[in-house]
C-alpha atoms as a PDB file:
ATOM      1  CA  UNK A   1       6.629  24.063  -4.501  1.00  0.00           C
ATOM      2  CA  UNK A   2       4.248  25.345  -2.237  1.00  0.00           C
ATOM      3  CA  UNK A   3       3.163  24.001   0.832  1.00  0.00           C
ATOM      4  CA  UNK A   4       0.260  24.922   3.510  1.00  0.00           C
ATOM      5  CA  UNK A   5       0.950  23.964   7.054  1.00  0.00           C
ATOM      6  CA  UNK A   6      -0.827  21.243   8.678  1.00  0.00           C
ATOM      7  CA  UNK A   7      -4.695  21.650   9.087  1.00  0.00           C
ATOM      8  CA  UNK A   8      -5.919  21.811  12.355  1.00  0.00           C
ATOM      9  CA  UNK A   9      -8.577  19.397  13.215  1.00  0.00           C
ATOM     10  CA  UNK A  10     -12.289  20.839  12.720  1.00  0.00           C
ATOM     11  CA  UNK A  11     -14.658  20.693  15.625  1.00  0.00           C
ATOM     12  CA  UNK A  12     -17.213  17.570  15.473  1.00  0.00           C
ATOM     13  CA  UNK A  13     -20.905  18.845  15.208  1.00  0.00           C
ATOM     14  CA  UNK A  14     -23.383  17.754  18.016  1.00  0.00           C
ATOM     15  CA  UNK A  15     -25.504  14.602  17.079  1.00  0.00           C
ATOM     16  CA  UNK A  16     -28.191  16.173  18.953  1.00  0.00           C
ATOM     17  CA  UNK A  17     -27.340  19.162  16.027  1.00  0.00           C
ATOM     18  CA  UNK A  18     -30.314  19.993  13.888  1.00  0.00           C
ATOM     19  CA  UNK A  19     -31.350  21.333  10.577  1.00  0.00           C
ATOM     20  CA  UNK A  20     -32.840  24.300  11.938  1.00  0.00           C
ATOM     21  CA  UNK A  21     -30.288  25.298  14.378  1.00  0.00           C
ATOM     22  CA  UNK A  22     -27.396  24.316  11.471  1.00  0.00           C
ATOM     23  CA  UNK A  23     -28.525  26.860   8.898  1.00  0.00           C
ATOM     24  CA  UNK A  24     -28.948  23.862   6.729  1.00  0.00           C
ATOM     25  CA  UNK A  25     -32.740  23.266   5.373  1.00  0.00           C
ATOM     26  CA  UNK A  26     -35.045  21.115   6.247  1.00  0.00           C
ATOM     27  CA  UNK A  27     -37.117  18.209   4.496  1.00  0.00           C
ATOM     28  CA  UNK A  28     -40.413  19.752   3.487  1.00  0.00           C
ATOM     29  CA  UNK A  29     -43.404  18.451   4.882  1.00  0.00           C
ATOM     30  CA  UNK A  30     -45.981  16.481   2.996  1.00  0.00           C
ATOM     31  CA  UNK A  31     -47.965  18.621   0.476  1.00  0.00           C
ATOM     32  CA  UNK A  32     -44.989  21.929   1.455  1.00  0.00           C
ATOM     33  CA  UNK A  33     -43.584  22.965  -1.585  1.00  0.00           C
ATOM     34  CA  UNK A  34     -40.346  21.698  -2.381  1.00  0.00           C
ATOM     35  CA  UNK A  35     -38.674  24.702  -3.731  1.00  0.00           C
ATOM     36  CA  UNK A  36     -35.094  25.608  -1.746  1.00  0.00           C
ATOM     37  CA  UNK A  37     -34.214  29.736  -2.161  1.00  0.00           C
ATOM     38  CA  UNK A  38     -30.678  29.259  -3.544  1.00  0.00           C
ATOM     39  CA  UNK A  39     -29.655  32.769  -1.249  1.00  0.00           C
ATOM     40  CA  UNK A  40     -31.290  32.551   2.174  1.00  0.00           C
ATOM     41  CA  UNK A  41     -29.549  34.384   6.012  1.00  0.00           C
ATOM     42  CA  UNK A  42     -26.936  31.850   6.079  1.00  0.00           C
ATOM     43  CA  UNK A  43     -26.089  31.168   2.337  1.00  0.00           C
ATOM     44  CA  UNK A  44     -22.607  33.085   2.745  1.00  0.00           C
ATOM     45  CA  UNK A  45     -21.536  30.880   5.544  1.00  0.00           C
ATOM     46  CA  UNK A  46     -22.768  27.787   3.856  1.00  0.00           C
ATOM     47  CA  UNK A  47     -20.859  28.371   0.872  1.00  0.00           C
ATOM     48  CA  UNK A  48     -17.488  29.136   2.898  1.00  0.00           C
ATOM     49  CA  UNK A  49     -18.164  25.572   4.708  1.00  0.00           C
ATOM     50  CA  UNK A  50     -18.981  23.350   1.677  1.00  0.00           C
ATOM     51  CA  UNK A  51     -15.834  25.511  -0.285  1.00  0.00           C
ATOM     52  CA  UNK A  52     -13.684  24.713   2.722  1.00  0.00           C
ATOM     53  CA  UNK A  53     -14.495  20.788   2.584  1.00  0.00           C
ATOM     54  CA  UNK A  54     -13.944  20.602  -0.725  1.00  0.00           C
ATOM     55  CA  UNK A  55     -10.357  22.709  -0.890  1.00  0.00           C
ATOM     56  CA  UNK A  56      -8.981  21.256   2.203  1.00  0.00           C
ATOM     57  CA  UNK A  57      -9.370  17.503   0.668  1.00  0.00           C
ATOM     58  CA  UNK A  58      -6.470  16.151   0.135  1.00  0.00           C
ATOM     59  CA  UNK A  59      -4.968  12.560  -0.068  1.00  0.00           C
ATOM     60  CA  UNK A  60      -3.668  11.875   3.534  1.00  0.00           C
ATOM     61  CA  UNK A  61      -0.405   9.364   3.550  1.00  0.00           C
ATOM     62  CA  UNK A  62       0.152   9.225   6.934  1.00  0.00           C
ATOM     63  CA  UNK A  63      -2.420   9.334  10.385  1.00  0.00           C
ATOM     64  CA  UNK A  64      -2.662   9.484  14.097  1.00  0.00           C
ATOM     65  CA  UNK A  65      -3.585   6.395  15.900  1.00  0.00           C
ATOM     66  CA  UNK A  66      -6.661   8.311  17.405  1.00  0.00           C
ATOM     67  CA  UNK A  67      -9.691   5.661  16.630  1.00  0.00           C
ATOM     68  CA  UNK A  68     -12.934   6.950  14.904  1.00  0.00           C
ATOM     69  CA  UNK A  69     -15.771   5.800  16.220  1.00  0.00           C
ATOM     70  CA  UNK A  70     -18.059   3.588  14.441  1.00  0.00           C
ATOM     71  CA  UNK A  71     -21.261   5.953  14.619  1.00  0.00           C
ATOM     72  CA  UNK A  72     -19.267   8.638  12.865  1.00  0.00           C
ATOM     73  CA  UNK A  73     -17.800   6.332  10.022  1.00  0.00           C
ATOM     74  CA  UNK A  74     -22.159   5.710   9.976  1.00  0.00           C
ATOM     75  CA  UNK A  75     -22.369   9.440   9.558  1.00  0.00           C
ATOM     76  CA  UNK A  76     -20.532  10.263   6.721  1.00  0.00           C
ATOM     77  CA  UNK A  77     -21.366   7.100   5.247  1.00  0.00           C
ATOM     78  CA  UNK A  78     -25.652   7.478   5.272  1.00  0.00           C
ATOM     79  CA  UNK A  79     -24.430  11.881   4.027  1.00  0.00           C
ATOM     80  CA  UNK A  80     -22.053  10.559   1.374  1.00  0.00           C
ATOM     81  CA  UNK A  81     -25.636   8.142   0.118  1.00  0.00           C
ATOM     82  CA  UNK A  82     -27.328  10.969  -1.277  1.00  0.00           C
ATOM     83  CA  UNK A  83     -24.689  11.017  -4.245  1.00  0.00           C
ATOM     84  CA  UNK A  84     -26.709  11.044  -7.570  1.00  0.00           C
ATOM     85  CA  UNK A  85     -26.826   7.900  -9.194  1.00  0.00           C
ATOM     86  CA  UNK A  86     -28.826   6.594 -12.752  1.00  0.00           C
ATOM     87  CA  UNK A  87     -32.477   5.902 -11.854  1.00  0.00           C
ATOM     88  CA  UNK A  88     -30.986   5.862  -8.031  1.00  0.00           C
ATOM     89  CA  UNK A  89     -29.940   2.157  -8.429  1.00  0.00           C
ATOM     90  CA  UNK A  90     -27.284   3.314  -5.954  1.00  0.00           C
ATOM     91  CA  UNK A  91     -24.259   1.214  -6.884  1.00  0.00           C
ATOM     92  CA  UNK A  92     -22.067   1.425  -3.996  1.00  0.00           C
ATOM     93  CA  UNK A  93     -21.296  -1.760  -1.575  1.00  0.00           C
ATOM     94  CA  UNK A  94     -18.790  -0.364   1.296  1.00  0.00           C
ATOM     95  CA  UNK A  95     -16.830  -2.623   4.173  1.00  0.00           C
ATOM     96  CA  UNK A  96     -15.661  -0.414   7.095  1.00  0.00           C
ATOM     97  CA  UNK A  97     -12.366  -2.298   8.757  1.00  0.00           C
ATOM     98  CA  UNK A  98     -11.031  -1.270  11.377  1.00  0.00           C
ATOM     99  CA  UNK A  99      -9.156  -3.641  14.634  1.00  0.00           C
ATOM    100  CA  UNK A 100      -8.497  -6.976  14.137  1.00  0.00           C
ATOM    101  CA  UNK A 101     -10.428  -7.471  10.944  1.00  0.00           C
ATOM    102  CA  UNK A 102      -7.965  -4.394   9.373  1.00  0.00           C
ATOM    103  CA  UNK A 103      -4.840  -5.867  10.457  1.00  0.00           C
ATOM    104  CA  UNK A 104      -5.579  -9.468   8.960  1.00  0.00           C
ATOM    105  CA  UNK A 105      -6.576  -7.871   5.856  1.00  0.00           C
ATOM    106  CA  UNK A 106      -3.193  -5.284   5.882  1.00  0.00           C
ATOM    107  CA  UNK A 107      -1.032  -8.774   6.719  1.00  0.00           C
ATOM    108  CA  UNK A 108      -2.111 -10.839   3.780  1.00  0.00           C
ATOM    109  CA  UNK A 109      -2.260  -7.738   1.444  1.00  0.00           C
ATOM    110  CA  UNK A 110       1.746  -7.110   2.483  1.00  0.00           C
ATOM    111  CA  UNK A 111       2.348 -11.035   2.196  1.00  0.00           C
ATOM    112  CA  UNK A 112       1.095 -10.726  -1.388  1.00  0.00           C
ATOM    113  CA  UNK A 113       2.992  -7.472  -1.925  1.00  0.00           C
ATOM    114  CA  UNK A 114       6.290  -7.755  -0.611  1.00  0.00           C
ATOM    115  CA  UNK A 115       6.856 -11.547  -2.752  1.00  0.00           C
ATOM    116  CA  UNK A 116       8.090 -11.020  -6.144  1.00  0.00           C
ATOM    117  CA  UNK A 117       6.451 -14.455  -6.554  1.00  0.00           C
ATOM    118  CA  UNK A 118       3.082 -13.609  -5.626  1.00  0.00           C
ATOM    119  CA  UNK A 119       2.806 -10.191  -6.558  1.00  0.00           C
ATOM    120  CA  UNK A 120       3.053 -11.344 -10.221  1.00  0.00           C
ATOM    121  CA  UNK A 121      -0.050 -13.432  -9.783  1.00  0.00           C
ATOM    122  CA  UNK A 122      -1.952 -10.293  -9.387  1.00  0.00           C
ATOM    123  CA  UNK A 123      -3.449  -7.924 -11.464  1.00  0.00           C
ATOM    124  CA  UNK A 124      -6.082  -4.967 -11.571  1.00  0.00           C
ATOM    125  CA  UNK A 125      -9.753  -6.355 -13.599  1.00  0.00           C
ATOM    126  CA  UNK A 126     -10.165  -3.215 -15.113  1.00  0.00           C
ATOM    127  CA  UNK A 127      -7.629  -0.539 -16.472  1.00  0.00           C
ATOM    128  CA  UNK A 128      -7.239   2.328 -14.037  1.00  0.00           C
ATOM    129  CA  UNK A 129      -4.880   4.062 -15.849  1.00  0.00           C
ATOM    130  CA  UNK A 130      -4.883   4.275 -19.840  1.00  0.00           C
ATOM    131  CA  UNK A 131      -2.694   1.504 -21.608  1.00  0.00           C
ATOM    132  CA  UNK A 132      -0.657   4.636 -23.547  1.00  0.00           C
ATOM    133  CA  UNK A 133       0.160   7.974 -21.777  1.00  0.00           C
ATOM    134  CA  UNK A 134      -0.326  11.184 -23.625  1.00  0.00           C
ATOM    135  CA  UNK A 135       0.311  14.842 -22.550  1.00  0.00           C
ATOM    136  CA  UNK A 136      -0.619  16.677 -20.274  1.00  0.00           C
ATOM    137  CA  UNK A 137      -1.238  13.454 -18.639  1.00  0.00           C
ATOM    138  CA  UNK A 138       2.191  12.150 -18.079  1.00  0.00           C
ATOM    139  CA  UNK A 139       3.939  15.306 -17.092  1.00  0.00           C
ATOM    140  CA  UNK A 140       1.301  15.480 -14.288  1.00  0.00           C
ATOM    141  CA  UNK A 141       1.554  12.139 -13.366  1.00  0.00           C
ATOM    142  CA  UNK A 142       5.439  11.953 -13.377  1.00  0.00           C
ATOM    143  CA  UNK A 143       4.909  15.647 -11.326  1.00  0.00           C
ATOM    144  CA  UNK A 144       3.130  14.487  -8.612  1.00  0.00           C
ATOM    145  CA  UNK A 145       5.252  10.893  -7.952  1.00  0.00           C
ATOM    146  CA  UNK A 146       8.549  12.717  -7.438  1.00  0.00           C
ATOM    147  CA  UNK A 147       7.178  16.039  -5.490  1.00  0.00           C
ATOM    148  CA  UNK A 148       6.249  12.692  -2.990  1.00  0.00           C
ATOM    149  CA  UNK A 149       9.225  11.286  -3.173  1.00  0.00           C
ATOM    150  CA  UNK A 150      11.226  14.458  -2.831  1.00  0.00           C
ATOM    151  CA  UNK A 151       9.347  15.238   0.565  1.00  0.00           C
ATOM    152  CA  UNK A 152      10.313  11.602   1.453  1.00  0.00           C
ATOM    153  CA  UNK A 153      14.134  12.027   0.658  1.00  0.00           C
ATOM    154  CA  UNK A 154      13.388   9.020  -1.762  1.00  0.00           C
ATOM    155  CA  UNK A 155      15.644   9.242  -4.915  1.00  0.00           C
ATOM    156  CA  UNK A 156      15.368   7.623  -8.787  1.00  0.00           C
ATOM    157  CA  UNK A 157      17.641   4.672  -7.763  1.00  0.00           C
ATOM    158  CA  UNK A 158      16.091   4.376  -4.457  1.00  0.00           C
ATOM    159  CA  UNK A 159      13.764   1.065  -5.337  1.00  0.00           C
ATOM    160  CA  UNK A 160      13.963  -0.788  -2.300  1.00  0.00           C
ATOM    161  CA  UNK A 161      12.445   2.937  -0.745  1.00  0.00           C
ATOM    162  CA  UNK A 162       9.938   3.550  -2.967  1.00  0.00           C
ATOM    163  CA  UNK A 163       8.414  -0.407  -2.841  1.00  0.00           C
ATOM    164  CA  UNK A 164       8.382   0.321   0.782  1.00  0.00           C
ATOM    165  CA  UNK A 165       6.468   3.706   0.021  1.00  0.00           C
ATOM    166  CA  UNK A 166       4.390   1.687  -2.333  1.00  0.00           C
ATOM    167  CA  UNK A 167       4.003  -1.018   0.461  1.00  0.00           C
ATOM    168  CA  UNK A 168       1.768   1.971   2.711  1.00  0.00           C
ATOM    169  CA  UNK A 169      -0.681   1.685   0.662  1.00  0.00           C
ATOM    170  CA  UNK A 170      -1.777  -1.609   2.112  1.00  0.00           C
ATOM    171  CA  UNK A 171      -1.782  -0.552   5.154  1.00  0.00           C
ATOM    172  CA  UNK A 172      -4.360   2.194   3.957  1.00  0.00           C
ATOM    173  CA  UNK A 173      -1.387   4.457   5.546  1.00  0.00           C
ATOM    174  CA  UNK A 174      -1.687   3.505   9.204  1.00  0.00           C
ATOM    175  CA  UNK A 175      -5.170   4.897   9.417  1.00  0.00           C
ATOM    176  CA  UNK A 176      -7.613   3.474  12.010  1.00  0.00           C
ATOM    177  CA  UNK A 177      -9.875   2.678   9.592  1.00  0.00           C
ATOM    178  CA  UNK A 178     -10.008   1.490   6.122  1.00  0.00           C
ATOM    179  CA  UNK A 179     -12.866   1.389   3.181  1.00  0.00           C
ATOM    180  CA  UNK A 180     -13.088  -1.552   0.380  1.00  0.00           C
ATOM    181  CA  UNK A 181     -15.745  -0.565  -2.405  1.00  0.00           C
ATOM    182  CA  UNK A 182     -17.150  -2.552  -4.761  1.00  0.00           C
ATOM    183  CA  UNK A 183     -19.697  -2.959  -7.570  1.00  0.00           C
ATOM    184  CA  UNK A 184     -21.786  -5.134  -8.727  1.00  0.00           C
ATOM    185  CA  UNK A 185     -19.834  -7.359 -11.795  1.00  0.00           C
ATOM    186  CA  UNK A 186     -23.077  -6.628 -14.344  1.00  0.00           C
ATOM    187  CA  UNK A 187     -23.153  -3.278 -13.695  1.00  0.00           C
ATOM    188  CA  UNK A 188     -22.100  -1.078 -16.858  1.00  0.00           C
ATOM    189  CA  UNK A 189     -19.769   2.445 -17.256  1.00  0.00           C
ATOM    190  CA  UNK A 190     -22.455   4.872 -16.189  1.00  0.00           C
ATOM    191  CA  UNK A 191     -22.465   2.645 -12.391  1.00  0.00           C
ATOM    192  CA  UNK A 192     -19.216   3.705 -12.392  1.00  0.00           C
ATOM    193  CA  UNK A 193     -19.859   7.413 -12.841  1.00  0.00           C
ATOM    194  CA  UNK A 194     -22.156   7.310 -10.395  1.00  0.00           C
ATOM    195  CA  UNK A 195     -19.337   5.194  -8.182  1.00  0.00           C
ATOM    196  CA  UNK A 196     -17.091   8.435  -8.129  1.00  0.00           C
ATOM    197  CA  UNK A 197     -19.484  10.573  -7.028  1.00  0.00           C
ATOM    198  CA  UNK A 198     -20.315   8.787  -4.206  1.00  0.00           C
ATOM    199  CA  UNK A 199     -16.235   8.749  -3.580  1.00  0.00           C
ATOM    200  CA  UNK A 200     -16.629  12.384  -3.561  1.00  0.00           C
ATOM    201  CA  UNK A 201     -19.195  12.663  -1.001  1.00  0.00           C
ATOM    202  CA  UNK A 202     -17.262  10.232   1.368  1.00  0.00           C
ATOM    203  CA  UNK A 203     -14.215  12.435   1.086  1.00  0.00           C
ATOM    204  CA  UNK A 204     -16.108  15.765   1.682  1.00  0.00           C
ATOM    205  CA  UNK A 205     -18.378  14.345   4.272  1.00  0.00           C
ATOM    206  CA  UNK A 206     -14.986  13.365   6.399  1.00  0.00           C
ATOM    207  CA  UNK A 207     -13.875  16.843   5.706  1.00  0.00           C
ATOM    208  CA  UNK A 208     -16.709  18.226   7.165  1.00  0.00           C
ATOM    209  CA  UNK A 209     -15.671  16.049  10.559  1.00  0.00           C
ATOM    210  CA  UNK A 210     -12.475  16.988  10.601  1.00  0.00           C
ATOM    211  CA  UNK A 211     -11.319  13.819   9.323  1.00  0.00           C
ATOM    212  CA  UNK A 212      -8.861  12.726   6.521  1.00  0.00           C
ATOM    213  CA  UNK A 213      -8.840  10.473   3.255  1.00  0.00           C
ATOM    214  CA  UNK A 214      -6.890   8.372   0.486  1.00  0.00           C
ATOM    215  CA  UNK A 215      -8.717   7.165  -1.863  1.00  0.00           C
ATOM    216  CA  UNK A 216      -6.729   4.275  -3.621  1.00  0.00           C
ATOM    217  CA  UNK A 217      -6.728   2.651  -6.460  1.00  0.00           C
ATOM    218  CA  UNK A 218      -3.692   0.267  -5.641  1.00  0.00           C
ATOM    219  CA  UNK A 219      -5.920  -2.108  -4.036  1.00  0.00           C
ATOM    220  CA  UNK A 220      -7.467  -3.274  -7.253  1.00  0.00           C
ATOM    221  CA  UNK A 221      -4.648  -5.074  -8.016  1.00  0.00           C
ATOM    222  CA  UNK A 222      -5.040  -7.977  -5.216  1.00  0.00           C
ATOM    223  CA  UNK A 223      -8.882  -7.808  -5.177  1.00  0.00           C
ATOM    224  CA  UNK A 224      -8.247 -12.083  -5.022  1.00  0.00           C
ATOM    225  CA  UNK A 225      -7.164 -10.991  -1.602  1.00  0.00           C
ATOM    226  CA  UNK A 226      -9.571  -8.957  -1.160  1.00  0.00           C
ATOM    227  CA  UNK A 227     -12.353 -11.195  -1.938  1.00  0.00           C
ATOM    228  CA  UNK A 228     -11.169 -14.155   0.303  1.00  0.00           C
ATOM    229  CA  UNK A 229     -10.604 -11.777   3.077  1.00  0.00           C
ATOM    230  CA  UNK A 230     -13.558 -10.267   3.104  1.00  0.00           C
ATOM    231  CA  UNK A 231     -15.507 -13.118   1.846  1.00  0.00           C
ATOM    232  CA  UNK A 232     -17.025 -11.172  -1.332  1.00  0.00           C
ATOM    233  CA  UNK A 233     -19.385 -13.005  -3.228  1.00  0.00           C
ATOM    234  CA  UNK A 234     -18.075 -14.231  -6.880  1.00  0.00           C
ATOM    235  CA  UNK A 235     -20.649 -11.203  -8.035  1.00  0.00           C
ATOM    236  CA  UNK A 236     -18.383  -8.142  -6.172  1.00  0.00           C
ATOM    237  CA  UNK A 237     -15.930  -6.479  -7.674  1.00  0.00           C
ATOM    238  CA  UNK A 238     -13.462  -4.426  -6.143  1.00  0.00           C
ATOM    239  CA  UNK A 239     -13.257  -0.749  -7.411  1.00  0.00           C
ATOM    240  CA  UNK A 240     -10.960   1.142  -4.796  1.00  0.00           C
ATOM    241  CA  UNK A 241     -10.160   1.375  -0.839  1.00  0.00           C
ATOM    242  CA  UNK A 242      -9.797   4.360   1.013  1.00  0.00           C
ATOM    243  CA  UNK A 243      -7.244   5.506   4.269  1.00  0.00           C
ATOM    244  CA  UNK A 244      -9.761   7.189   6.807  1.00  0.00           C
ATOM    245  CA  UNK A 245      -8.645   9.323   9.681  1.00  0.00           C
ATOM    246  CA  UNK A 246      -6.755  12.005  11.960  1.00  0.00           C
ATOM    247  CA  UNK A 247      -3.923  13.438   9.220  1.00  0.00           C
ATOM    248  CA  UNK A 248      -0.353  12.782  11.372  1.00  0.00           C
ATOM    249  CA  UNK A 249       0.680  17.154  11.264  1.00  0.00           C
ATOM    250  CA  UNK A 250       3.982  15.714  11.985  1.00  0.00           C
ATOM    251  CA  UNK A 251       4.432  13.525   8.822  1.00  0.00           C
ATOM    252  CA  UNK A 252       6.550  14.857   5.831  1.00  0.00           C
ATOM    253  CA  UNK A 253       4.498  13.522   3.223  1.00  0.00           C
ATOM    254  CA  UNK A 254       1.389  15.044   4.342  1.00  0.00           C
ATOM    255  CA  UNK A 255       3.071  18.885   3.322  1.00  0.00           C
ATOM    256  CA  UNK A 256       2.554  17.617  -0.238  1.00  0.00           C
ATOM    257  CA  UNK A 257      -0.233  19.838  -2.088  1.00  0.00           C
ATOM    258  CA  UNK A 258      -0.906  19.129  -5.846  1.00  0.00           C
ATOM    259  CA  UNK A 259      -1.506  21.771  -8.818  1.00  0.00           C
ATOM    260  CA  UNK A 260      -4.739  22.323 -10.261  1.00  0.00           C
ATOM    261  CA  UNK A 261      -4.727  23.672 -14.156  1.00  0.00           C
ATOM    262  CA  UNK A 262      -5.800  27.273 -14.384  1.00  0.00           C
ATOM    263  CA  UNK A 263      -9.379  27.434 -15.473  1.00  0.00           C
ATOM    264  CA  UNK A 264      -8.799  28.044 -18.951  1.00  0.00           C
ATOM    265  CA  UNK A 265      -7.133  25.415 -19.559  1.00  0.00           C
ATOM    266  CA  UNK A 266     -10.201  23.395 -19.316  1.00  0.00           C
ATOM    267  CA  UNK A 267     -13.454  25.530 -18.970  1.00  0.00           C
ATOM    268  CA  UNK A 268     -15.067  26.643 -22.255  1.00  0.00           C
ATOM    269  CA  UNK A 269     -17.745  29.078 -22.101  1.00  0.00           C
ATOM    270  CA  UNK A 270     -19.873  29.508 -24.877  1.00  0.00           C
ATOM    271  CA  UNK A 271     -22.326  32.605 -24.874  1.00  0.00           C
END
């Protein structure tokens, strides 16, 4: 299996930065016209830098302590808001923890986890994953769980390893800060479209920073501890967290790179 060496960290734009001196363009003034040439003087290097952000994205199991500071969580957060959504009803409800508030949610989310008892109390609200697996689905799926676990030294037998793999994931991996999502209960599929985009523009936005992500879907399954936690009103429902941070170049785990399926696979063109 391949794997690419650890990234090095990409320098942090100014705040005082603008659009003009960025290459990126501007808002147009009232009564300008709106139209945006899609090839201007810089449209080379602004491709390489949005290709970059998207490539390098990868999910991050392991981070450096280093702390992120609250205006740039802010940043990405108010870039990652201009994600499309249906009539922009802008679904997305976000809780940045990070200190004290993300340890006492990371205890009671490993109290739930590591009891047999408990942890059968809980379950996911809505199916992540479909109920019967099919190819090419499975193969990938199986794939990608033991090229981790092969990185990790972590091997078929090994349960009492892999729950305490499994177990990271409530600790959003050790980063400094975690993300809970959520949605509004009422809202219907399309919401949820719109949801993962947003997800998408989080992720890339870090990129952009030099910062790391895993998003993760394990959390839906104790969204009871969620909600008391966090104190989410009966309405809220819990769609994902996400691990944000400095990627640990020193961790195994991070070396592990997933396939993509070669375009044809799944691109038709029709002419």
């Amino acid at each position: 299996m391949k794997q690419e060496p650890p990234r090095a960290q990409a320098a942090q734009p100014s705040q005082s930065d603008s659009a003009a001196t960025s290459g990126l363009p501007m808002q147009p003034m009232v009564g300008e016209s709106t139209h945006r040439p899609a090839v201007n003087d810089n449209a080379t290097r602004r491709v390489e830098y949005v290709d970059e952000a998207i490539r390098s994205r990868r999910s991050i199991r392991a981070y450096l302590p280093t702390p992120v500071p609250q205006a740039t969580v802010e940043d990405i957060l108010s870039v990652a808001s201009r994600a499309p959504s249906g009539s922009n009803i802008q679904p997305w409800q976000t809780y940045v923890l990070s200190g004290e508030a993300l340890k006492s949610l990371t205890t009671r989310l490993l109290d739930a986890f590591n009891d047999p008892a408990q942890r059968l109390m809980h379950q996911e609200e809505y199916a992540y994953y479909p109920r019967e697996w099919s190819e090419p689905y499975q193969a990938r799926r199986r794939k990608v769980g033991w090229d981790l676990y092969s990185l990790l030294g972590i091997g078929r037998a090994d349960k009492e390893r892999m729950h305490g793999q499994h177990a990271r994931n409530f600790t959003f991996f050790d980063a400094p800060v975690g993300l809970i999502f959520t949605i509004d209960r009422h809202l219907e599929q399309g919401s949820w479209l719109d949801y993962g985009m947003f997800l998408q523009s989080v992720m890339v936005a870090a990129r952009a920073r030099g910062l790391d992500t895993c998003p993760q879907a394990a959390f839906a399954t104790f969204h009871q501890v969620i909600s008391a936690e966090l104190r989410l009103p009966e309405s809220r429902m819990v769609v994902c967290g996400m691990a944000l941070g400095y990627a640990d170049p020193e961790a195994i785990e991070n070396r592990l790179v997933t396939e993509r399926a070669p375009l044809n696979e799944w691109a038709h063109f029709l002419n």
